[in-house]
Protein backbone atom coordinates (compact mmCIF):
# COMPACT_ATOMS: atom_id res chain seq x y z
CA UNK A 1 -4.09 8.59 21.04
CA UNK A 2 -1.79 10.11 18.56
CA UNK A 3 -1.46 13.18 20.42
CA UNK A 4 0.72 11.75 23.18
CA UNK A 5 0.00 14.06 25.90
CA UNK A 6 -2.73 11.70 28.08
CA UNK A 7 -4.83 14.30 27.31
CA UNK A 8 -7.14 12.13 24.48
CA UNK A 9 -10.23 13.95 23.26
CA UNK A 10 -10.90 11.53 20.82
CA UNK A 11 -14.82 9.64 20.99
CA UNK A 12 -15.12 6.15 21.13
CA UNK A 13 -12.57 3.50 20.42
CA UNK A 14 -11.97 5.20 16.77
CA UNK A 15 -8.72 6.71 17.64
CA UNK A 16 -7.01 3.60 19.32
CA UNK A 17 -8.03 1.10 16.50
CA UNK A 18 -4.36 0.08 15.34
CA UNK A 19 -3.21 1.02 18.67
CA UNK A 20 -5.20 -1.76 20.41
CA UNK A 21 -4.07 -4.61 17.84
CA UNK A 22 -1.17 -6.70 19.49
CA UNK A 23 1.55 -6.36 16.13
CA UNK A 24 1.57 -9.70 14.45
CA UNK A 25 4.41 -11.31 12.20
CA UNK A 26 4.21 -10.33 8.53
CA UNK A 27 4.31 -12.30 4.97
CA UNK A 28 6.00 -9.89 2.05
CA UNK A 29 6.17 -11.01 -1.66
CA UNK A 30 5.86 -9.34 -4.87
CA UNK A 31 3.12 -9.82 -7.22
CA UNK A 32 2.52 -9.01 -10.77
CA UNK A 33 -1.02 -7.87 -11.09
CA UNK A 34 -2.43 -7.93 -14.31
CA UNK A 35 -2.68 -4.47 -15.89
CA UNK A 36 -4.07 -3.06 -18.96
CA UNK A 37 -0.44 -2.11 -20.51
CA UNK A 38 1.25 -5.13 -18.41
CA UNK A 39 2.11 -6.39 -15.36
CA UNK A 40 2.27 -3.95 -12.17
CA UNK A 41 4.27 -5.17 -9.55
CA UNK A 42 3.37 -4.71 -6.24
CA UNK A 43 4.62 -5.44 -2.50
CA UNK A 44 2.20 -7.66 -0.79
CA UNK A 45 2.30 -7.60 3.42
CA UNK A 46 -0.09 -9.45 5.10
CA UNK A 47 -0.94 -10.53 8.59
CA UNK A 48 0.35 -13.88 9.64
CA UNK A 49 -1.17 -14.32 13.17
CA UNK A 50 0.32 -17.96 13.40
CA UNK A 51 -2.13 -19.80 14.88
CA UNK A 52 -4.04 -16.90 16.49
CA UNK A 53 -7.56 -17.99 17.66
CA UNK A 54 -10.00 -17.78 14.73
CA UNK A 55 -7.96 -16.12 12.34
CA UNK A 56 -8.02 -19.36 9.22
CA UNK A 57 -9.84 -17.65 6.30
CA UNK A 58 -10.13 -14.39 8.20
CA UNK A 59 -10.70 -11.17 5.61
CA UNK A 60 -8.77 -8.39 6.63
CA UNK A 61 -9.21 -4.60 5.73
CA UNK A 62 -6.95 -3.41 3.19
CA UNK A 63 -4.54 -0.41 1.94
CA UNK A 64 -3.49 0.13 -1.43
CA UNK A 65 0.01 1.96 -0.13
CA UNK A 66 1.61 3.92 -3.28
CA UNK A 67 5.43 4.96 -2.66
CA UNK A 68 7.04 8.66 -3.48
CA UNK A 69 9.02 8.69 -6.57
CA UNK A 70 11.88 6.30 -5.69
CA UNK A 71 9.35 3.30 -5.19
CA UNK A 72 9.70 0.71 -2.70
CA UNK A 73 12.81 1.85 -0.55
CA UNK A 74 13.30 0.34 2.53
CA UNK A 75 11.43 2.67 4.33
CA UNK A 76 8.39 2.62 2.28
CA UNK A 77 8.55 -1.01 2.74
CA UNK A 78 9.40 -0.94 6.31
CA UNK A 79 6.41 1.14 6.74
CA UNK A 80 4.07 -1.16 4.75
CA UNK A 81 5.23 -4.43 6.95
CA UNK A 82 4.38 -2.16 9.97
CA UNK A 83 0.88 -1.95 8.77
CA UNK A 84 0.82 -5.54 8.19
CA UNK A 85 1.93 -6.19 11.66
CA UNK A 86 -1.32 -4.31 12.72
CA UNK A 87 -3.56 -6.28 11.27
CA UNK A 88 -4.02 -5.14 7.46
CA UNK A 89 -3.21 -6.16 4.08
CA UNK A 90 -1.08 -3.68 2.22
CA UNK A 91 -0.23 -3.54 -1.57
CA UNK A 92 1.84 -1.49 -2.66
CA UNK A 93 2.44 -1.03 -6.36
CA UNK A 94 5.37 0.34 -8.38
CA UNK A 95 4.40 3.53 -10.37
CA UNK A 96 6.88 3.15 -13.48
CA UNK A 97 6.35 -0.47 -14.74
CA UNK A 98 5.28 1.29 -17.69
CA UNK A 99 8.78 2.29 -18.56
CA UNK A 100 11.44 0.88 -15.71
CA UNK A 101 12.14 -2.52 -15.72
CA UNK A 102 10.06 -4.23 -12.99
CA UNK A 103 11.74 -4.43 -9.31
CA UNK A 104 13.13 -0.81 -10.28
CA UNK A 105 14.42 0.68 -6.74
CA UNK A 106 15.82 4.06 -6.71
CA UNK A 107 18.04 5.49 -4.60
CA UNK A 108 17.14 8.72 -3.08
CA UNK A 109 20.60 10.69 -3.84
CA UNK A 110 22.25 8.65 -6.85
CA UNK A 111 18.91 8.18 -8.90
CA UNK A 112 16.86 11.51 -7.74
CA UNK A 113 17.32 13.10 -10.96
CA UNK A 114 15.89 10.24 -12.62
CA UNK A 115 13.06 9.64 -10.33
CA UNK A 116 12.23 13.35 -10.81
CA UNK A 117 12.25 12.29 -14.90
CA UNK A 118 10.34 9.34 -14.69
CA UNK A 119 7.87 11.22 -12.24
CA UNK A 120 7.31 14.09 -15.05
CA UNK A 121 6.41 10.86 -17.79
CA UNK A 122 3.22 9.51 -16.12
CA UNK A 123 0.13 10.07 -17.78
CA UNK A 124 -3.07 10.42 -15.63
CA UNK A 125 -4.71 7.67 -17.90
CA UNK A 126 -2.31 5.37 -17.36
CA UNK A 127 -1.95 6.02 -13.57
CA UNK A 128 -5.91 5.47 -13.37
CA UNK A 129 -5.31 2.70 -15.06
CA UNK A 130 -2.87 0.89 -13.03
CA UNK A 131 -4.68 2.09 -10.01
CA UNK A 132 -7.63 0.57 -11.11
CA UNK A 133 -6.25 -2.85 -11.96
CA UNK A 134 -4.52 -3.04 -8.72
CA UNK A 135 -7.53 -1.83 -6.40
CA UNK A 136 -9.60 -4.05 -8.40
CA UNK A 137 -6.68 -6.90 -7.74
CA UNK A 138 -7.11 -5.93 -4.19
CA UNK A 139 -10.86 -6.30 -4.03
CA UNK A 140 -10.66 -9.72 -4.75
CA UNK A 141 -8.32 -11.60 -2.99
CA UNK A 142 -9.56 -13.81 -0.73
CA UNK A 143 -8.15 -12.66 2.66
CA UNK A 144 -9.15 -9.01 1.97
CA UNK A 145 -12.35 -7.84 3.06
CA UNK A 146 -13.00 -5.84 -0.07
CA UNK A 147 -16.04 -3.49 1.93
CA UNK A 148 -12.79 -2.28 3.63
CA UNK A 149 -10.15 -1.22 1.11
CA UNK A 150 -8.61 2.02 1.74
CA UNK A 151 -6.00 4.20 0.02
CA UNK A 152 -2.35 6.05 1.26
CA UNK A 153 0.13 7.42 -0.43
CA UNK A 154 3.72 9.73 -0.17
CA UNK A 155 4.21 12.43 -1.99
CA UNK A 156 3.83 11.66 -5.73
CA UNK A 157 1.97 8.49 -4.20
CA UNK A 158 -0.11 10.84 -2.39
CA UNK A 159 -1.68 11.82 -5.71
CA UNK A 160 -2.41 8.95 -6.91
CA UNK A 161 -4.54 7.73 -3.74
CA UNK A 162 -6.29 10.87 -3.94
CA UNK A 163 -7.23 9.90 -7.44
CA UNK A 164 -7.84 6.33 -6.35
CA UNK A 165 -10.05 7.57 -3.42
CA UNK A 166 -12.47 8.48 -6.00
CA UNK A 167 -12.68 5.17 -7.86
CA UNK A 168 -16.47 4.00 -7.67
């Protein structure tokens, strides 16, 4: 349990879920998924159980991961390949393909003002736009068990899984 002090309340096996998964080596690549205004890149980490007993063609729950304003840093991506390791696919898309050249990283003291900029020029119909095409991109790939597709987010991220949490 989270909680750390032995003293788990928790019901069932609910809280020990990831916990109980033995951490398994990770695939990352980008992706362009198709999007209405172009493509959305996005950080793909995946399980790679090499060889691990029944797991050729497995479907695996999903996250759609979005980042805080600076996009994939190496923490947000560090924290994406731990998810992988656990036993779920994670894509993570960029927020300002719209306007930032694709593969855009920004750094947290040298670009903040800018982050803070592009930040302020998203338009809710294009961020339910992009988070559409990239849940629905999600949905379908093959190794993703699309009954289990879930949503996270940091910050300005944070926002837009809220708003992707209500997606039919």
């Amino acid at each position: 349990c989270t909680r750390g002090d032995g003293q788990c309340e928790c019901e069932g096996d609910a809280h020990g879920l990831m916990l109980s998964v033995r951490p398994m080596h990770v695939h990352t690549a980008f992706v362009d998924v198709a999007g209405k205004a172009g493509p959305i890149r996005t950080l793909i980490a995946k399980p790679a159980p090499d060889g691990l007993a029944g797991s050729a063609g497995k479907r695996w729950p999903a996250v759609v991961a979005w980042s805080d304003i600076f996009q994939h840093t190496e923490p947000h991506v560090r924290i994406c390949r731990r998810l992988a390791s656990r036993g779920f696919v994670v894509a993570s898309p960029e927020l300002y393909g719209r306007f930032e050249p694709l593969g855009s990283v920004l750094d947290f003291e040298r670009d903040r003002d800018r982050a803070v900029k592009d930040s302020d020029k998203m338009q809710l119909d294009w961020i339910d736009e992009d988070t559409a095409s990239v849940v629905d991109a999600v949905e379908h790939r093959a190794d993703v068990d699309h009954a289990r597709v879930g949503a996270l987010g940091w910050c300005f991220g944070g926002h837009v899984a809220f708003r992707a949490a209500s997606l039919p």
